[in-house]
Protein backbone atom coordinates (compact mmCIF):
# COMPACT_ATOMS: atom_id res chain seq x y z
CA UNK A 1 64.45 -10.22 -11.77
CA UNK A 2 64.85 -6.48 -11.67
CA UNK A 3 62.25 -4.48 -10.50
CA UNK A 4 60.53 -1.06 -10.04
CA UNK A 5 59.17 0.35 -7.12
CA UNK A 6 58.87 4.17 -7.91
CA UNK A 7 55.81 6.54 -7.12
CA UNK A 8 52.23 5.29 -6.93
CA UNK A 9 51.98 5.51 -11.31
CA UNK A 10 55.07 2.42 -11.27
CA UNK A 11 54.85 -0.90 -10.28
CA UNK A 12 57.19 -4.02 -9.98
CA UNK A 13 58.12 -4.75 -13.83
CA UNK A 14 60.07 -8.22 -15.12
CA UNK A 15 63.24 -7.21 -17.08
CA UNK A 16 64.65 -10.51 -18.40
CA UNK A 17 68.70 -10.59 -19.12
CA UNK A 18 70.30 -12.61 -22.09
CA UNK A 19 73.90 -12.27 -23.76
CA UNK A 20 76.83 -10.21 -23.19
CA UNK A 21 77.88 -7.01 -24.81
CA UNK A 22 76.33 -3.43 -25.27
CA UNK A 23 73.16 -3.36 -23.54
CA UNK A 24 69.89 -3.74 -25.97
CA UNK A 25 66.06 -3.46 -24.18
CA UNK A 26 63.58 -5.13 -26.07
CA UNK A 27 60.10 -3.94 -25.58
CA UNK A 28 57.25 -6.25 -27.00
CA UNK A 29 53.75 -5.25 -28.56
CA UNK A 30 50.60 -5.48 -27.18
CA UNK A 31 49.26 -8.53 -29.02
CA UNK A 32 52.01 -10.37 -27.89
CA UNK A 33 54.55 -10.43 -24.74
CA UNK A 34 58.62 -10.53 -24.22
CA UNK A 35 58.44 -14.04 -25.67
CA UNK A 36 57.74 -12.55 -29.25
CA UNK A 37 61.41 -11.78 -29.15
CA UNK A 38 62.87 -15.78 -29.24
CA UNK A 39 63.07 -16.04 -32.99
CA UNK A 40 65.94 -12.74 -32.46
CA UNK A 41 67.01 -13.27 -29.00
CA UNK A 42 70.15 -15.88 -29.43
CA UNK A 43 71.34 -14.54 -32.24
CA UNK A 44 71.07 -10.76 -30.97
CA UNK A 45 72.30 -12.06 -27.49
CA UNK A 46 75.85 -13.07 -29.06
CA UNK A 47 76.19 -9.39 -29.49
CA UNK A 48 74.43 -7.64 -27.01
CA UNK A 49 73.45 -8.30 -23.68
CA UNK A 50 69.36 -8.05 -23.95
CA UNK A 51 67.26 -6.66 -21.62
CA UNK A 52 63.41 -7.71 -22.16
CA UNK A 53 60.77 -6.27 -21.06
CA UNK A 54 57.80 -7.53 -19.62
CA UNK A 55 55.15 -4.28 -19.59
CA UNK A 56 52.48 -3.67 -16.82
CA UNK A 57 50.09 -6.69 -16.81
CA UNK A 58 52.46 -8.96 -19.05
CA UNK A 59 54.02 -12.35 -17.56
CA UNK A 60 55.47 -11.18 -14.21
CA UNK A 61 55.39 -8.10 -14.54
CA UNK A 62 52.20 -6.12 -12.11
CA UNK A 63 49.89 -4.00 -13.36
CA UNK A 64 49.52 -0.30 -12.95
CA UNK A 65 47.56 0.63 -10.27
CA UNK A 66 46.02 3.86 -11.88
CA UNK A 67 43.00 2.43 -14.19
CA UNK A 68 43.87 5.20 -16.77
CA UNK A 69 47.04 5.59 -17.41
CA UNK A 70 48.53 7.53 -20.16
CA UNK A 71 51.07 6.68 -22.86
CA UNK A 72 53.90 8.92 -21.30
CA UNK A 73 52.45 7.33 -17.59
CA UNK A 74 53.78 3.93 -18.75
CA UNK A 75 56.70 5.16 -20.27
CA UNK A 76 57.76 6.46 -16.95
CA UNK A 77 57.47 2.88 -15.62
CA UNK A 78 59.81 1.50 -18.26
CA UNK A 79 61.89 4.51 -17.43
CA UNK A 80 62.05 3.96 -13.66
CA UNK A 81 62.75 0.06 -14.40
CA UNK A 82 65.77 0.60 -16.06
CA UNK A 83 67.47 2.83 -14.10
CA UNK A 84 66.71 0.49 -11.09
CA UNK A 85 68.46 -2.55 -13.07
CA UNK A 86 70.75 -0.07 -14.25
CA UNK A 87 70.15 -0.01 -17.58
CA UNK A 88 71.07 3.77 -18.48
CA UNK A 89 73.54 5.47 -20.89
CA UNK A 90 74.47 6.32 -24.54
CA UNK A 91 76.03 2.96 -24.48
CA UNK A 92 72.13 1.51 -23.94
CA UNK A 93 70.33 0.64 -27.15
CA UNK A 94 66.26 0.43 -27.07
CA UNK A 95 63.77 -0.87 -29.49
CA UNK A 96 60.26 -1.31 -29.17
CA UNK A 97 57.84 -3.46 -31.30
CA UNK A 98 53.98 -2.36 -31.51
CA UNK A 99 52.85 -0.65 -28.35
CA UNK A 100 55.71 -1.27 -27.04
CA UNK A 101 57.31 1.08 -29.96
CA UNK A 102 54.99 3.81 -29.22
CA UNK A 103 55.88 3.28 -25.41
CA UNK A 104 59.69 4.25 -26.35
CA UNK A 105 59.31 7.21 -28.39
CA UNK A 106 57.60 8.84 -25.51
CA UNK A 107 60.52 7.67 -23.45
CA UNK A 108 62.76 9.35 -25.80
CA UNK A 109 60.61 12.45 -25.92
CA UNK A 110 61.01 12.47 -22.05
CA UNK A 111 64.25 10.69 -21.00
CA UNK A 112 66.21 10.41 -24.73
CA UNK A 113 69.33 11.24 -22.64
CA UNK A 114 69.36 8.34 -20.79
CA UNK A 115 70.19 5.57 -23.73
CA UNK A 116 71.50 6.35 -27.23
CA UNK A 117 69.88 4.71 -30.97
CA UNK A 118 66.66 3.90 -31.03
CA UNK A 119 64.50 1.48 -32.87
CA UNK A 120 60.89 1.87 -33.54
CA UNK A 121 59.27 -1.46 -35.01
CA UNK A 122 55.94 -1.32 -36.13
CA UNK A 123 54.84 2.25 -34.64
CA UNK A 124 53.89 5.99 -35.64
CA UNK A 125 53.35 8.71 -33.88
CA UNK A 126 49.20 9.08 -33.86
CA UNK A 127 46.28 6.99 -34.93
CA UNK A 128 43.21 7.93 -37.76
CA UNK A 129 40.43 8.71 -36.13
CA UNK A 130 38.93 5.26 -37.28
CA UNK A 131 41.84 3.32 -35.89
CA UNK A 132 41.01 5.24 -32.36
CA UNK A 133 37.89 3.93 -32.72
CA UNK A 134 39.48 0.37 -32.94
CA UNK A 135 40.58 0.98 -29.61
CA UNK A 136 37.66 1.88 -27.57
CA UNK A 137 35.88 -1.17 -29.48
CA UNK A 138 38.83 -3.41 -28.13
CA UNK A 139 38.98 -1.80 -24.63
CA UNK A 140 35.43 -2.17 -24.25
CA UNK A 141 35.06 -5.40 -24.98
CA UNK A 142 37.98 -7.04 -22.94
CA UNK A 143 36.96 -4.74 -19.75
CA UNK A 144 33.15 -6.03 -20.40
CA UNK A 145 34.21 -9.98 -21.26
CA UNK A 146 37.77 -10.54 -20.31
CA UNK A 147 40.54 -11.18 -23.05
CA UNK A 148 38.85 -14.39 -24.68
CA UNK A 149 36.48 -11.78 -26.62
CA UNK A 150 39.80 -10.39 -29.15
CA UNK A 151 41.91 -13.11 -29.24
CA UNK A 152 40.51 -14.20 -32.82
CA UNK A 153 40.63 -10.15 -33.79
CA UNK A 154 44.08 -9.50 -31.94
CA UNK A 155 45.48 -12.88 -33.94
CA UNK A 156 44.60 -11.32 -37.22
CA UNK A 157 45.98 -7.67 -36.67
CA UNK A 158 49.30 -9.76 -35.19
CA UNK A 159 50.29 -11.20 -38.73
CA UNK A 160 50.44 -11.11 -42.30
CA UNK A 161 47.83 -13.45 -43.88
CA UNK A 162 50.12 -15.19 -46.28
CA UNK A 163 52.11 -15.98 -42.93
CA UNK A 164 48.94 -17.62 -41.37
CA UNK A 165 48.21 -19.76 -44.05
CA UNK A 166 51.84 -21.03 -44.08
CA UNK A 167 52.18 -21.35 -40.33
CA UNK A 168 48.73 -22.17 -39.55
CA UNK A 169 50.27 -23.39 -35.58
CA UNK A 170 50.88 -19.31 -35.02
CA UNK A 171 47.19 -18.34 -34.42
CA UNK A 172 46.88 -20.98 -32.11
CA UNK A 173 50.15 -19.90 -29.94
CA UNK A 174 48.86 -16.35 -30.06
CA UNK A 175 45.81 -17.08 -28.57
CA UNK A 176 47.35 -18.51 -25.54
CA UNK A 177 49.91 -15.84 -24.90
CA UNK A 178 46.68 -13.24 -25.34
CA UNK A 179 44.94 -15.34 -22.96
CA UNK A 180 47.42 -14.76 -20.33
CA UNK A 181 47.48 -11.05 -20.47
CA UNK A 182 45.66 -8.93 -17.44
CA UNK A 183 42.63 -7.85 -18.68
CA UNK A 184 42.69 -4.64 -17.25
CA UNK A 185 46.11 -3.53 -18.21
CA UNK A 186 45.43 -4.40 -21.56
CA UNK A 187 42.06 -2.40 -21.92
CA UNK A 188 44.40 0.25 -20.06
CA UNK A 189 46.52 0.07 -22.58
CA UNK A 190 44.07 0.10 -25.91
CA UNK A 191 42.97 3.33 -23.81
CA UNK A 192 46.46 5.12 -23.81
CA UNK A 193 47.15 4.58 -27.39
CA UNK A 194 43.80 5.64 -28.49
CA UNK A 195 44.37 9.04 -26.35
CA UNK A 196 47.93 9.36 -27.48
CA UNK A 197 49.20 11.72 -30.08
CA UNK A 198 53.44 11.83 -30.27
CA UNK A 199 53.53 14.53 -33.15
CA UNK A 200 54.34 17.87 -31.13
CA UNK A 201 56.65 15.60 -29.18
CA UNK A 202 59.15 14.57 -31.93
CA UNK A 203 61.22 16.97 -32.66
CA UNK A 204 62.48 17.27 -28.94
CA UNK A 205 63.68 13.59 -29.60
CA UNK A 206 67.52 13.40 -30.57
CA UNK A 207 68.32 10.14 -30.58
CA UNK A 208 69.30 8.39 -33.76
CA UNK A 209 66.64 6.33 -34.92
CA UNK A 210 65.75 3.28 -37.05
CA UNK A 211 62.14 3.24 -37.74
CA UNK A 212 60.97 -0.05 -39.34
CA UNK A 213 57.70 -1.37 -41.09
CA UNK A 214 56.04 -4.12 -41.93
CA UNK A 215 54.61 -4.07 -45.90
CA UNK A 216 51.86 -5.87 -44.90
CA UNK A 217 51.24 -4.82 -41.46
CA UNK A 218 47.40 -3.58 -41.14
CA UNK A 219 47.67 -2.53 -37.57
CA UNK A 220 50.52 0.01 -37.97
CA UNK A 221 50.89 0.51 -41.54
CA UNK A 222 53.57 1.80 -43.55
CA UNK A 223 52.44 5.27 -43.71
CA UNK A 224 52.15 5.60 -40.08
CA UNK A 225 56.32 4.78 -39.59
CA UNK A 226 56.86 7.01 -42.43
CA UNK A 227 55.43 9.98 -40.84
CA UNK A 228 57.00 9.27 -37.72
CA UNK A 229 60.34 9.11 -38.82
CA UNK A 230 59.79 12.07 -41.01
CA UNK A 231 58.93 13.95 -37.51
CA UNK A 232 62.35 12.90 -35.87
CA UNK A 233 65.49 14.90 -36.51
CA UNK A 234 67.44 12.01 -37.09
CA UNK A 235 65.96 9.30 -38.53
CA UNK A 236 66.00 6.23 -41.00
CA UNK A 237 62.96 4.52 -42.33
CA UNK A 238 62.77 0.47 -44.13
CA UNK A 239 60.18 -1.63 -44.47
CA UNK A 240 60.12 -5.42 -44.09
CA UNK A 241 57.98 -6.25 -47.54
CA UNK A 242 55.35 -8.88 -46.66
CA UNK A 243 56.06 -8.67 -43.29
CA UNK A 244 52.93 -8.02 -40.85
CA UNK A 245 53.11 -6.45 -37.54
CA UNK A 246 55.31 -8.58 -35.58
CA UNK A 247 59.19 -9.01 -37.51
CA UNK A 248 60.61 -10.90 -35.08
CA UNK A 249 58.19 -13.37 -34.98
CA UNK A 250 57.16 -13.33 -39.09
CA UNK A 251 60.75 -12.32 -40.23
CA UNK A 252 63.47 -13.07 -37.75
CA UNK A 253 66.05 -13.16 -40.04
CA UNK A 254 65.43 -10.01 -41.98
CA UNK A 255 64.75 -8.07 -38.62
CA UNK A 256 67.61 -9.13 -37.06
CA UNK A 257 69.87 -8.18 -39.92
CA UNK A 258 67.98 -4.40 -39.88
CA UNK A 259 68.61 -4.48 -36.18
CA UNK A 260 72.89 -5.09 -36.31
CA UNK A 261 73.05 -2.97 -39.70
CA UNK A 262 71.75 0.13 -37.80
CA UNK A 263 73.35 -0.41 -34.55
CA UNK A 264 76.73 -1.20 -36.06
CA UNK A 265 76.69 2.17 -37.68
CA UNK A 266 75.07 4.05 -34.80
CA UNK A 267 77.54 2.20 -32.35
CA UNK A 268 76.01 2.05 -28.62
CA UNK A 269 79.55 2.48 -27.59
């Protein structure tokens, strides 16, 4: 298991290898973990050799010492991670689902030279002030009653509704995974996206990117990708109708086929 030791901001994070090929880093959300990705991962592993991440306070991966850290803070640990696995280069793709999206654009807006394409699921580059609001609300609560008091909330924000009722089994998984997340890295981490605004950031960010949304995502909504990719210099926007705000868990199939379209004609090599 590669890991991270860097300055007193970084701590020891899990970076799980599948497949052979060009190297792809999969980054997961924050109402979910690296495990969100096995719908995608042996089909995208007979192309690519994948590189999961597990972020600061997900599976084995530590938390971060500093109780406040910022967005581009925990973007430096991902940063730091790879190049200890050595996971660098324009050969290196990297998408990001969720918080984990928002966690990669302010990679690219600080290390962009050190991988090529990009793919932003589910993300945008600031929140409404009411969705901020969401955040506190969230952070609060886990900080004051430990994870078990947003499971039901996170569950809803995670899907679609029309993909609940057909796969009534999903909630239940969810609220297991959420279960084992650290409660203070994830009230952290409610805390950094509340506080984080990408917009003046964007245009320093060269990498050519596939932004992608989910129709019926309520947590990052279309709008939100749209304006993002309208802030990057070179970017591509779809969304994934019906889809809510995890693809590869809702639509595998249609994500994975976004995922090879823009990555065979943005080669990572």
């Amino acid at each position: 298991m590669p890991t991270s030791d860097g300055n007193p901001a970084v701590t020891r994070i899990r970076i799980d290898r599948q497949g052979s090929g060009p190297a792809l880093v999969l980054v997961h959300s924050l109402l979910t973990d690296a495990r969100a990705f096995d719908p995608v991962a042996p089909r995208l592993a007979a192309r690519f050799e994948l590189h999961r991440v597990w972020l600061p306070g997900f599976g084995g991966s530590e938390p971060i010492p500093d109780p406040s850290p910022t967005l581009f803070d925990i973007a430096g640990t991902l940063a730091e991670a790879l190049e200890a696995a050595g996971v660098t280069g324009n050969e290196v793709a990297v998408l990001g689902n969720g918080f984990g999206s928002f966690v990669c654009v302010a990679f690219a807006a600080t290390c962009g030279d050190s991988f090529g394409p990009l793919i932003v699921a589910n993300g945008g580059a600031a929140f409404s002030p009411a969705r901020r609001a969401a955040f506190t609300t969230m952070s609060d609560l886990v900080s004051g009653s430990g994870m078990g008091a947003v499971v039901d909330i996170a569950v809803q924000r995670i899907f679609a509704e029309e993909y609940l009722e057909a796969h009534p089994s999903a909630a239940e998984e969810r609220r297991a995974v959420l279960l084992e997340i650290d409660p203070g890295s994830f009230a952290a981490s409610c805390r950094a996206l509340r506080d984080m605004d990408l917009r003046p950031h964007l245009g320093a960010i060269a990498n050519p990117t596939l932004v992608i949304a989910g129709g019926a995502d309520t947590t990052t909504p279309p709008e939100m990708g749209a304006e993002l990719a309208a802030g990057l210099p070179d970017a591509e926007f779809i969304t994934l109708e019906g889809c809510g705000h995890c693809p590869p868990l809702e639509h595998p199939g249609a994500f994975a086929d976004a995922v090879e379209d823009f990555l065979d004609r943005k080669p990572t090599a």
